[in-house]
Protein backbone atom coordinates (compact mmCIF):
# COMPACT_ATOMS: atom_id res chain seq x y z
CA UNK A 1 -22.25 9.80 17.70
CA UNK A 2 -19.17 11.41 17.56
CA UNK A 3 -19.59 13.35 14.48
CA UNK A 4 -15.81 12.58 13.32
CA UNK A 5 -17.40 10.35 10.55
CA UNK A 6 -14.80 11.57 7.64
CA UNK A 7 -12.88 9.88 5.91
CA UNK A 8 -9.33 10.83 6.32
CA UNK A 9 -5.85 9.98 4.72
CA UNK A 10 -2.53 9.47 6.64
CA UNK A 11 0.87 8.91 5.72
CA UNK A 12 3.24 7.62 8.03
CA UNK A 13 6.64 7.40 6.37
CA UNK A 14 9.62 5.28 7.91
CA UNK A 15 13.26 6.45 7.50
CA UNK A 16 15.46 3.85 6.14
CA UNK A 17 19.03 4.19 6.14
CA UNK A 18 19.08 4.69 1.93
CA UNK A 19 16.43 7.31 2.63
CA UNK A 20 15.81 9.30 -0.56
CA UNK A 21 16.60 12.43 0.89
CA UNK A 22 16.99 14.38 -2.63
CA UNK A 23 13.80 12.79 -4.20
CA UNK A 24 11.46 13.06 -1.07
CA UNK A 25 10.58 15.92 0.51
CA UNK A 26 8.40 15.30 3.74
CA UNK A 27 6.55 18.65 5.09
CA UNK A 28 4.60 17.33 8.22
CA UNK A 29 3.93 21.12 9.13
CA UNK A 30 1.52 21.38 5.86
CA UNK A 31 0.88 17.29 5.86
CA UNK A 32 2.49 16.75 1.96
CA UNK A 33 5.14 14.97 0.74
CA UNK A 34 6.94 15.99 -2.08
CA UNK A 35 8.35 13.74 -4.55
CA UNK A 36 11.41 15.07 -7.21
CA UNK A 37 12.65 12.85 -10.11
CA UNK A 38 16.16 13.64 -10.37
CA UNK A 39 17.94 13.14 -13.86
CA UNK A 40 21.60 12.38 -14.29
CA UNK A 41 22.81 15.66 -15.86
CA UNK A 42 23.95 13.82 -19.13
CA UNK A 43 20.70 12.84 -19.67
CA UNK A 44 18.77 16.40 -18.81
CA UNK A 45 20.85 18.64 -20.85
CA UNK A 46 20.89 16.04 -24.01
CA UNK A 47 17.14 16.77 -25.53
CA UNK A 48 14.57 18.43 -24.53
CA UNK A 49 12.22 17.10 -21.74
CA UNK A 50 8.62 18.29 -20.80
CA UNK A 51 8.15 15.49 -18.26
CA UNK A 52 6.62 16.95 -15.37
CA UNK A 53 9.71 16.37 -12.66
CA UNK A 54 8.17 16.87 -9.34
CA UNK A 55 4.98 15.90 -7.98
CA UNK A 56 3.14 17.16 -4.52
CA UNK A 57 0.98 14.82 -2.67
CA UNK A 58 -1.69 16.21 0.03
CA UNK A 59 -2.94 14.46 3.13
CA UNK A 60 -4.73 15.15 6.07
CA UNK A 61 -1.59 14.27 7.94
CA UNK A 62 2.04 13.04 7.77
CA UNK A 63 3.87 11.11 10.64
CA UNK A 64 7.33 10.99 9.89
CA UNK A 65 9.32 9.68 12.74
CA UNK A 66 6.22 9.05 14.53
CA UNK A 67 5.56 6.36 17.69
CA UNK A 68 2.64 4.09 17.73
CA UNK A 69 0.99 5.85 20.03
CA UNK A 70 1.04 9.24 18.70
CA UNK A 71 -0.39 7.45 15.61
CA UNK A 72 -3.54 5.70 17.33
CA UNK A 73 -3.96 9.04 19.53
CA UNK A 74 -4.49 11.33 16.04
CA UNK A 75 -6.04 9.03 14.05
CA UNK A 76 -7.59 5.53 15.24
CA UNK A 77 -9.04 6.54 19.12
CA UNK A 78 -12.21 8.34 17.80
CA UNK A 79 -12.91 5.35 15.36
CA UNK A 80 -12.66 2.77 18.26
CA UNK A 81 -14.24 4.62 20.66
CA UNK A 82 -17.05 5.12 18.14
CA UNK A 83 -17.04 1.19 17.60
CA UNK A 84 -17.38 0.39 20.96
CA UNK A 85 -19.91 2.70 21.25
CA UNK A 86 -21.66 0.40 18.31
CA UNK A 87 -20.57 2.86 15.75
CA UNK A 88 -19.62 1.57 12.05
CA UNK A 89 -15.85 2.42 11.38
CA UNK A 90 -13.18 1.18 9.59
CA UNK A 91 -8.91 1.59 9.64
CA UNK A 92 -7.57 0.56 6.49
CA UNK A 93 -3.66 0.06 5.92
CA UNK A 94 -1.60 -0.23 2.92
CA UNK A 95 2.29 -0.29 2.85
CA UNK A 96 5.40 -2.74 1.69
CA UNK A 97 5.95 -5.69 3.58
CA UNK A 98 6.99 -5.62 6.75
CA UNK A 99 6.38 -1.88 7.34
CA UNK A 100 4.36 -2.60 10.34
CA UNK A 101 0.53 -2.65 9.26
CA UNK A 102 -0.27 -5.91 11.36
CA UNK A 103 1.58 -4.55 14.22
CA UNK A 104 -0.61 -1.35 14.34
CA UNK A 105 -3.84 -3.33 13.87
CA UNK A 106 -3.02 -6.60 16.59
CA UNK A 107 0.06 -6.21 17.91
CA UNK A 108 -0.30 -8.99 21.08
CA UNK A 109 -0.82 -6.96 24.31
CA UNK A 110 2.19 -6.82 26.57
CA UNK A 111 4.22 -4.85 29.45
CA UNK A 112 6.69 -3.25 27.30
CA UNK A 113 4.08 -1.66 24.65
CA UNK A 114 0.71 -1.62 26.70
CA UNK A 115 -2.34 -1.07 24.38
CA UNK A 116 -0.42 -0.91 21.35
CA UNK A 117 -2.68 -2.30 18.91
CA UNK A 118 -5.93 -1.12 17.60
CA UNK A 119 -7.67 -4.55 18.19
CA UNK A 120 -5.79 -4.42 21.80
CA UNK A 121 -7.41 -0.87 22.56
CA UNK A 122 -10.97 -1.88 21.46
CA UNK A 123 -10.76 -5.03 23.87
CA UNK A 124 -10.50 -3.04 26.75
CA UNK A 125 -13.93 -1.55 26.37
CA UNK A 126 -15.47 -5.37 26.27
CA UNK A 127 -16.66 -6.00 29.99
């Protein structure tokens, strides 16, 4: 056993080209993401607000701008090696459509992106 058998949470963020770059604020150096609700001015000096405005989310690590490979290489080789070893482990994905979450976990094997699936990297340990 490999004794990596914790359960960790990953962001990997995609920039778009309406990227909310004065509501999110990505720190991949301390793995949070900040997120800042920004009020037109009309409405923030008109009453008094005690919303809370900002709020700080925590991970065990943030890709932003990331390749496929430098995500399997951080986070998904120790569980596959562990499965092929016959080692329980599990890769879940969540995200909005077409972000890329079936990609990661079967991507079809090819020249251009060798091994760039999950499912594609466990196969090569079946004789």
């Amino acid at each position: 056993m490999s004794g990596r058998n914790t359960v960790k949470v990953c962001v990997r963020t995609r920039p778009t080209q309406n990227f909310a770059q004065d509501n999110l604020f990505i720190d991949t150096e301390h793995a949070s993401i900040l997120v800042k609700h920004v009020e037109p001015e009309s409405a923030a000096t008109a009453v008094l607000n005690n919303r809370q405005n900002s709020f700080k989310f925590k991970f065990d690590h943030v890709f932003h701008n990331a390749s496929q490979s430098a995500v399997y290489d951080l986070h998904a080789r120790d569980t596959v090696h562990d499965v092929a070893d016959g080692i329980s482990g599990a890769i879940m994905t969540y995200g909005q459509t077409g972000s890329g979450k079936t990609f990661t976990m079967v991507s079809p094997f090819n020249n251009k992106h060798p091994n760039s699936s999950i499912i594609s990297n466990l196969l090569l340990f079946i004789d």
